[in-house]
C-alpha atoms as a PDB file:
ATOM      1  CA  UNK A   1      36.435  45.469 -60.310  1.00  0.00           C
ATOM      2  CA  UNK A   2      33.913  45.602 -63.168  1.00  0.00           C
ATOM      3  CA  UNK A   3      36.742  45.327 -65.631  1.00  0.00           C
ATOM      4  CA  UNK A   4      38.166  42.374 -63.654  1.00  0.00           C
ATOM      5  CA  UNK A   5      34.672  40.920 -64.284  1.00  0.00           C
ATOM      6  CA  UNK A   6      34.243  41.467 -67.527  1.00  0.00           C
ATOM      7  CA  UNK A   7      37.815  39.890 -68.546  1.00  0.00           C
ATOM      8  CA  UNK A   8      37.262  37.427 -66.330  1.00  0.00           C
ATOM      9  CA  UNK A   9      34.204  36.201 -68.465  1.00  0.00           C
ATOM     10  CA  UNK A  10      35.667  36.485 -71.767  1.00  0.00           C
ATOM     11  CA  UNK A  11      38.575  34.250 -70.578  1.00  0.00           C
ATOM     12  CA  UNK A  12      37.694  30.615 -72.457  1.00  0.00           C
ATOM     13  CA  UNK A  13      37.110  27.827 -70.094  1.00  0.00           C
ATOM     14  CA  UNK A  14      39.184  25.100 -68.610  1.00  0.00           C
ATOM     15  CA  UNK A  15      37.374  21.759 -69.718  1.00  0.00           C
ATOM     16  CA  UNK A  16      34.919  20.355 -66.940  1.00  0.00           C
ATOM     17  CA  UNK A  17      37.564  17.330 -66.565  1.00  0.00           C
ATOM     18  CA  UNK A  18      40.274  18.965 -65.039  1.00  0.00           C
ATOM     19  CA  UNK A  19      38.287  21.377 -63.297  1.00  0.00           C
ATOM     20  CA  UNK A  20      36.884  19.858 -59.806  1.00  0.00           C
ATOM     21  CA  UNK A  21      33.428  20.300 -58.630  1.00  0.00           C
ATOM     22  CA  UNK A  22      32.308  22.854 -57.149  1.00  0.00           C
ATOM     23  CA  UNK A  23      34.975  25.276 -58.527  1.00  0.00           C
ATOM     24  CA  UNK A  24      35.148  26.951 -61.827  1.00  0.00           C
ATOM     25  CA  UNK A  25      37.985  27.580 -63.613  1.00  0.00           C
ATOM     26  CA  UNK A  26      39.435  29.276 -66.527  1.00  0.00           C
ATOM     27  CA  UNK A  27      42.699  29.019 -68.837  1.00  0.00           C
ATOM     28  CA  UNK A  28      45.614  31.701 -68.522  1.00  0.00           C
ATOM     29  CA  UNK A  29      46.354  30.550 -71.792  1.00  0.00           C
ATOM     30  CA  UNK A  30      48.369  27.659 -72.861  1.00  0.00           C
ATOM     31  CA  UNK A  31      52.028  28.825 -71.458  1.00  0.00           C
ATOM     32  CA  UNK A  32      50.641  30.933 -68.407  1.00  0.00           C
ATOM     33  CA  UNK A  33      48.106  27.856 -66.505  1.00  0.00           C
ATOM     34  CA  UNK A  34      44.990  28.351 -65.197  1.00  0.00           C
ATOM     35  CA  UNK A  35      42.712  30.284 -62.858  1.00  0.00           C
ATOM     36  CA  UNK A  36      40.944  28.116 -60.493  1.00  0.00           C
ATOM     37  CA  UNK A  37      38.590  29.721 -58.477  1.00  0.00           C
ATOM     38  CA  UNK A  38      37.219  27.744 -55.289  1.00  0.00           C
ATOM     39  CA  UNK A  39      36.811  30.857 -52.919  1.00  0.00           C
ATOM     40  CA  UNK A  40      33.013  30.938 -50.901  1.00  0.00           C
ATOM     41  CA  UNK A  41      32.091  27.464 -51.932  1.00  0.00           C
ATOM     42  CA  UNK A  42      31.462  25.659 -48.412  1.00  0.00           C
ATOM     43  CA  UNK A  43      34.629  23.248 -48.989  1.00  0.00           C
ATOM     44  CA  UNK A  44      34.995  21.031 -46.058  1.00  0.00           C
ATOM     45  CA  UNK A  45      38.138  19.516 -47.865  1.00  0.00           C
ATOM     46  CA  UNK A  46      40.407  20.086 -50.391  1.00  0.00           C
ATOM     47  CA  UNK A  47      39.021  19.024 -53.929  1.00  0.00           C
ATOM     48  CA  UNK A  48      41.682  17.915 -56.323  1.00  0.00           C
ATOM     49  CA  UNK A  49      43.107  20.539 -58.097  1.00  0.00           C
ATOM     50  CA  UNK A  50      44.728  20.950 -61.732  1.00  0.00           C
ATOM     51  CA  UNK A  51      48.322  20.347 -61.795  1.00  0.00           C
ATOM     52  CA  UNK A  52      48.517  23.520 -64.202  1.00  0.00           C
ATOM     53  CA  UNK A  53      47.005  25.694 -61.403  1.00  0.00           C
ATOM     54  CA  UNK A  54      48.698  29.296 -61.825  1.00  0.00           C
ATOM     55  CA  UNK A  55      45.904  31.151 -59.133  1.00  0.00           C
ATOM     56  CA  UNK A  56      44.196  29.225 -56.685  1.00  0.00           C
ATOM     57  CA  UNK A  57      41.115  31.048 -54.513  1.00  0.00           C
ATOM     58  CA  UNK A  58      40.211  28.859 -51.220  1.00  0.00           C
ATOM     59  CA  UNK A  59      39.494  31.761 -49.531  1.00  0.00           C
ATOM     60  CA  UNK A  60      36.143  31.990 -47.314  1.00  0.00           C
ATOM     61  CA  UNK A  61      35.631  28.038 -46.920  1.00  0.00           C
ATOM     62  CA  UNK A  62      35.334  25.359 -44.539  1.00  0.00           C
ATOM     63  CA  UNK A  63      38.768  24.008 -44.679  1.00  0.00           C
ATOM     64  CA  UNK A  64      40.392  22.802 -40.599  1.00  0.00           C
ATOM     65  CA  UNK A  65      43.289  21.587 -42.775  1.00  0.00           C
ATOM     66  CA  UNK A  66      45.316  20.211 -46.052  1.00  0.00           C
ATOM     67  CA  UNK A  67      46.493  16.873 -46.452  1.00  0.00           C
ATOM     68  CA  UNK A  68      49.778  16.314 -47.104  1.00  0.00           C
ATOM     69  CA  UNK A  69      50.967  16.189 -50.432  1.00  0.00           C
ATOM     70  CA  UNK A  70      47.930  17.639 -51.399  1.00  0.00           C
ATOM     71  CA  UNK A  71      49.971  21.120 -53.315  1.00  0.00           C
ATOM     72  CA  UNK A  72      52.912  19.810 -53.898  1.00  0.00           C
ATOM     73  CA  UNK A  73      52.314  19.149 -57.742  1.00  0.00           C
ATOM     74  CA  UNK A  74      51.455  22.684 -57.995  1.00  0.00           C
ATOM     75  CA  UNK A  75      54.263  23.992 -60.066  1.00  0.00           C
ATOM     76  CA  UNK A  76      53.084  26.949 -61.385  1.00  0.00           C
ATOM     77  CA  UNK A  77      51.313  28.412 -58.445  1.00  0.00           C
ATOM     78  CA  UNK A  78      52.021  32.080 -58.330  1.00  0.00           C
ATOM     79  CA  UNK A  79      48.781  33.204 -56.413  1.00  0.00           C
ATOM     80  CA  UNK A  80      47.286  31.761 -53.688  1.00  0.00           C
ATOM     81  CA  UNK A  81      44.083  33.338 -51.412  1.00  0.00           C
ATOM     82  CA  UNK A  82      43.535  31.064 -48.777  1.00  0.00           C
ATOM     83  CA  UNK A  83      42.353  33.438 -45.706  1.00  0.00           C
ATOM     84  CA  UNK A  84      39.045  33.064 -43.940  1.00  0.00           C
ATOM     85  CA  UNK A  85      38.774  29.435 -43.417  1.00  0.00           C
ATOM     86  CA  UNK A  86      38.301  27.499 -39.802  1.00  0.00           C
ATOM     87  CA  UNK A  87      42.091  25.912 -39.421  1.00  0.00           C
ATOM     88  CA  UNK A  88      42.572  23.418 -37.116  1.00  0.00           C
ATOM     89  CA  UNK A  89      45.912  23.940 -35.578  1.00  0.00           C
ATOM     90  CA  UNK A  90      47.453  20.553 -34.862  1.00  0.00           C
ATOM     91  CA  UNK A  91      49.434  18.411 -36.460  1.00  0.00           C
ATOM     92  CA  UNK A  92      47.652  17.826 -39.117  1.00  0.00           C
ATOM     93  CA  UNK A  93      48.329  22.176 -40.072  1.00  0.00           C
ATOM     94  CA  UNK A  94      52.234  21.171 -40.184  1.00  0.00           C
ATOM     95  CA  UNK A  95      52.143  20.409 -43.939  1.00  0.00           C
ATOM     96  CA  UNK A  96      50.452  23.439 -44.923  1.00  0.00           C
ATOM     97  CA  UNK A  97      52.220  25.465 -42.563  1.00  0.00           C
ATOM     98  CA  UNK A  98      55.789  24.207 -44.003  1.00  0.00           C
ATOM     99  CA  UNK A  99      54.401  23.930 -47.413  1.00  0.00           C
ATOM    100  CA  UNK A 100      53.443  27.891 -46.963  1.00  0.00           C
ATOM    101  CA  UNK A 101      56.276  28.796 -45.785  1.00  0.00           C
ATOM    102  CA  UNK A 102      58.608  27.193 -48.919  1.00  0.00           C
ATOM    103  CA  UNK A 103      56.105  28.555 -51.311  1.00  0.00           C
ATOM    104  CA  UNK A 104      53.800  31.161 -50.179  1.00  0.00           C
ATOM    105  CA  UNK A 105      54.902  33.669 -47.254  1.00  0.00           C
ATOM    106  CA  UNK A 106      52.197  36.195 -47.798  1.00  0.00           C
ATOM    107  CA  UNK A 107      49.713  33.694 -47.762  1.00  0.00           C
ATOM    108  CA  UNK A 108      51.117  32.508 -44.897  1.00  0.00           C
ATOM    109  CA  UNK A 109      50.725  35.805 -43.001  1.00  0.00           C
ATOM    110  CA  UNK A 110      46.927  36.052 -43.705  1.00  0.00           C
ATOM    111  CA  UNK A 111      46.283  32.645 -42.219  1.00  0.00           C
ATOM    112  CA  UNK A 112      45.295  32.100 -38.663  1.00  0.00           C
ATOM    113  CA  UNK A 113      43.915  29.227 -36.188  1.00  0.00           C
ATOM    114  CA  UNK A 114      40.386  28.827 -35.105  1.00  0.00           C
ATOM    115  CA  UNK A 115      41.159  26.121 -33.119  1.00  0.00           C
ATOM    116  CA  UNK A 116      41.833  24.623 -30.565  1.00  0.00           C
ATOM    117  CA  UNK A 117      41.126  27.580 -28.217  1.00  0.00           C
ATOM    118  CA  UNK A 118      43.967  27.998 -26.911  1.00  0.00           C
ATOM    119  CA  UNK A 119      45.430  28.710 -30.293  1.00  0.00           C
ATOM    120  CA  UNK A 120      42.650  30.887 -31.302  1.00  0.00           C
ATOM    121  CA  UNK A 121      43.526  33.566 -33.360  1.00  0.00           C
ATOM    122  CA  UNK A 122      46.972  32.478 -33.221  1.00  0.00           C
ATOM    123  CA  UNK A 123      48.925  33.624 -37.195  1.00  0.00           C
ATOM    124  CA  UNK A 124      49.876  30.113 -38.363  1.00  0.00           C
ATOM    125  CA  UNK A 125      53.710  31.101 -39.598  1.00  0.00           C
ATOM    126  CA  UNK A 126      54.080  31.694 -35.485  1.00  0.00           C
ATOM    127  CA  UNK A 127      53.476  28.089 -34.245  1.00  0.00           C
ATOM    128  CA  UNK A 128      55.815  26.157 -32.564  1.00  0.00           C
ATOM    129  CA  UNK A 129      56.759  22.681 -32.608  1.00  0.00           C
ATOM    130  CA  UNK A 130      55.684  22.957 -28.785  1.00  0.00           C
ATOM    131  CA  UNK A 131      51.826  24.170 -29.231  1.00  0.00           C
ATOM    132  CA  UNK A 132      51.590  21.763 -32.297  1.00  0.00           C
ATOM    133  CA  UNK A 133      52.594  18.847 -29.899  1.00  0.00           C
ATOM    134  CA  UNK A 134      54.193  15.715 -30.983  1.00  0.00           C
ATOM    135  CA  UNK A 135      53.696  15.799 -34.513  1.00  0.00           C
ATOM    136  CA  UNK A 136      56.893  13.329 -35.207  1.00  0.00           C
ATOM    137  CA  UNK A 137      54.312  10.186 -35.565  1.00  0.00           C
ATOM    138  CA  UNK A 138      52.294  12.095 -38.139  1.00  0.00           C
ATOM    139  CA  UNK A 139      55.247  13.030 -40.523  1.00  0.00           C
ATOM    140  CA  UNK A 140      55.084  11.062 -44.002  1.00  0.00           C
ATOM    141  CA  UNK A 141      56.504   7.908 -44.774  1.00  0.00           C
ATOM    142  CA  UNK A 142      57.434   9.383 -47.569  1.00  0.00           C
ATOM    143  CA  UNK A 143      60.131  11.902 -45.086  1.00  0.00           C
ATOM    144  CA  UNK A 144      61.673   8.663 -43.552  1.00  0.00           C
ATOM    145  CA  UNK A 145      62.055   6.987 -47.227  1.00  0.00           C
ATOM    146  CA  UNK A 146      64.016  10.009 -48.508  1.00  0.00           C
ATOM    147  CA  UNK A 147      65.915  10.438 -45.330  1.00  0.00           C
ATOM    148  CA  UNK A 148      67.043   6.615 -45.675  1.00  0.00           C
ATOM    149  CA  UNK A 149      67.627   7.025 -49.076  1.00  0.00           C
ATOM    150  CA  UNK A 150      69.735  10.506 -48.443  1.00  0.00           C
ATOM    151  CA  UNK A 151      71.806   8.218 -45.924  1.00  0.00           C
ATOM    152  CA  UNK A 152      72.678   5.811 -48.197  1.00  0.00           C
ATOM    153  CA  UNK A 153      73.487   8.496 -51.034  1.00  0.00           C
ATOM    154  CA  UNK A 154      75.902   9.829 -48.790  1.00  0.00           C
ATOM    155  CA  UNK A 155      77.244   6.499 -47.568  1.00  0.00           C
ATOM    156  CA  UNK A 156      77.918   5.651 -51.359  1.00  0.00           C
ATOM    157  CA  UNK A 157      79.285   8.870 -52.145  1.00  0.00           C
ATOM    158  CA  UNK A 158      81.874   8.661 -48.753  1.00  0.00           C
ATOM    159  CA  UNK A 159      82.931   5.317 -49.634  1.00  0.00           C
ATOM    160  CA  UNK A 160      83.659   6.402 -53.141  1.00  0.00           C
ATOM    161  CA  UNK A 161      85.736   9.158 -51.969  1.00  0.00           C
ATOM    162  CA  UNK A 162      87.711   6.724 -49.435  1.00  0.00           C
ATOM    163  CA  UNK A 163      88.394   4.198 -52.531  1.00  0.00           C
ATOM    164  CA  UNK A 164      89.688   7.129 -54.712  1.00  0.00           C
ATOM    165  CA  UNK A 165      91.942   8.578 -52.038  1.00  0.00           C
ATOM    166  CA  UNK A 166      93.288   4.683 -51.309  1.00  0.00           C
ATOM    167  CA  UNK A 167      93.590   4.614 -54.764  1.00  0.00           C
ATOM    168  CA  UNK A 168      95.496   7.512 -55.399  1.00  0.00           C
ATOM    169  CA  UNK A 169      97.716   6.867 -52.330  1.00  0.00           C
ATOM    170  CA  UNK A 170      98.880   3.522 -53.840  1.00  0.00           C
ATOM    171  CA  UNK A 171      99.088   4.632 -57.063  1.00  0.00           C
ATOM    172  CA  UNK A 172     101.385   7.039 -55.836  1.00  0.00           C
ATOM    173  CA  UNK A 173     103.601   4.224 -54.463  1.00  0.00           C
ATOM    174  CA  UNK A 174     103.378   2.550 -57.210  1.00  0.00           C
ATOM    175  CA  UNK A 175     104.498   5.547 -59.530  1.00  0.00           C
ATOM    176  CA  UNK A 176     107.564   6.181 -56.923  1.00  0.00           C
ATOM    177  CA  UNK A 177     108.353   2.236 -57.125  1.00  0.00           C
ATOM    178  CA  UNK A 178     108.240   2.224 -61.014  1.00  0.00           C
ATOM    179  CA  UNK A 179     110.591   5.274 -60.977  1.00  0.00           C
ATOM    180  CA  UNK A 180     113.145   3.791 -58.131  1.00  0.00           C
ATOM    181  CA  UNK A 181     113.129   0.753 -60.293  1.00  0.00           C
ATOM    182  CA  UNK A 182     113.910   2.488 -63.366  1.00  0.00           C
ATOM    183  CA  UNK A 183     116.668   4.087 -62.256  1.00  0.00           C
ATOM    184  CA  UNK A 184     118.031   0.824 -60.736  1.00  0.00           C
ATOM    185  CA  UNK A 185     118.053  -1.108 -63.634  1.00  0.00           C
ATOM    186  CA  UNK A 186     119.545   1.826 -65.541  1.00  0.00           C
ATOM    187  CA  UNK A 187     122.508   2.442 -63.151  1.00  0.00           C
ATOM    188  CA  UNK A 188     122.799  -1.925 -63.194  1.00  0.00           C
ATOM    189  CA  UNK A 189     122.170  -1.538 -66.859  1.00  0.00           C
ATOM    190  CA  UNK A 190     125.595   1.255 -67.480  1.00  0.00           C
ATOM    191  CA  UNK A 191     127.604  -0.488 -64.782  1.00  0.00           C
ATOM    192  CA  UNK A 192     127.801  -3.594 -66.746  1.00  0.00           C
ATOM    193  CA  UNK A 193     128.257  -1.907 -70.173  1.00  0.00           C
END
């Protein structure tokens, strides 16, 4: 631990601008991210966080919940510590909760609901759409604008696949006709000679 300590100093500092108040953070170097460290800070919400974020601490906070969207420009996130903070298991825990469970599974595991009661205690990655309630109002606009524009991908790419097979079909025909009518004007053609 002293070690960790003592690297941990001696790694240079990411610059105050990307870096959000109250954390502290610290460069991985330029192709591994950074380290931001946000763990025992009193957080009540989630402070914006560098894009280049490689470790994230948000361990031992305030946080009931994440708003959605919130990680999802997190690319390079290959740590994550956020255990030991008050979540508020509604619907407003389904983003983190799926988000968790694309990215993060052991973090997943460590989490658990404070409230409501009867949810107390309760490991997040075992909620169901039933004790969550009906979250289907609360999903992102941003869910229904890719589902519409999924439809309509798949209505273009269906009608391009009927208009190839309709075209094949006739140009099929069409080769058969061309080949019938060669080889009637080639029997009328030696019949007359």
């Amino acid at each position: 631990a002293v070690l960790g300590c003592a690297l941990w100093a001696l790694l240079p500092a990411v610059p105050a601008e990307e870096c959000p108040s109250p954390c502290s953070c610290a460069s991985l170097g330029e192709a591994r991210g950074t380290r931001v460290e946000c763990g025992s800070r009193g957080l009540r919400s989630l402070p914006a966080l560098p894009r280049l974020a490689r470790s994230l601490h948000l361990h031992n906070n305030s946080l009931a919940s994440v708003p959605a969207g919130a990680l999802d420009g997190l690319g390079r996130l290959q740590e994550l510590q956020l255990w030991d903070n008050p979540w508020h298991c509604d619907c407003r825990i389904l983003y983190l909760k799926l988000w968790l469970e694309d990215v993060s599974a052991p973090a997943l595991a460590r989490l658990r609901c404070a409230s409501p009661a009867h949810l107390r205690m309760k490991p997040l990655g075992q909620l169901t759409g039933n004790e969550l309630g009906g979250c289907a109002t609360l999903l992102p606009t941003k869910c229904l604008q890719f589902f519409w524009r999924d439809l309509i991908l798949i209505a273009g790419v269906t009608v391009t696949l009927i208009l190839v097979a309709v075209a094949l079909k006739f140009s099929k025909k069409l080769v058969c006709q061309l080949a019938l009518g060669g080889r009637r004007l080639r029997r009328h053609i030696s019949k007359s000679h």
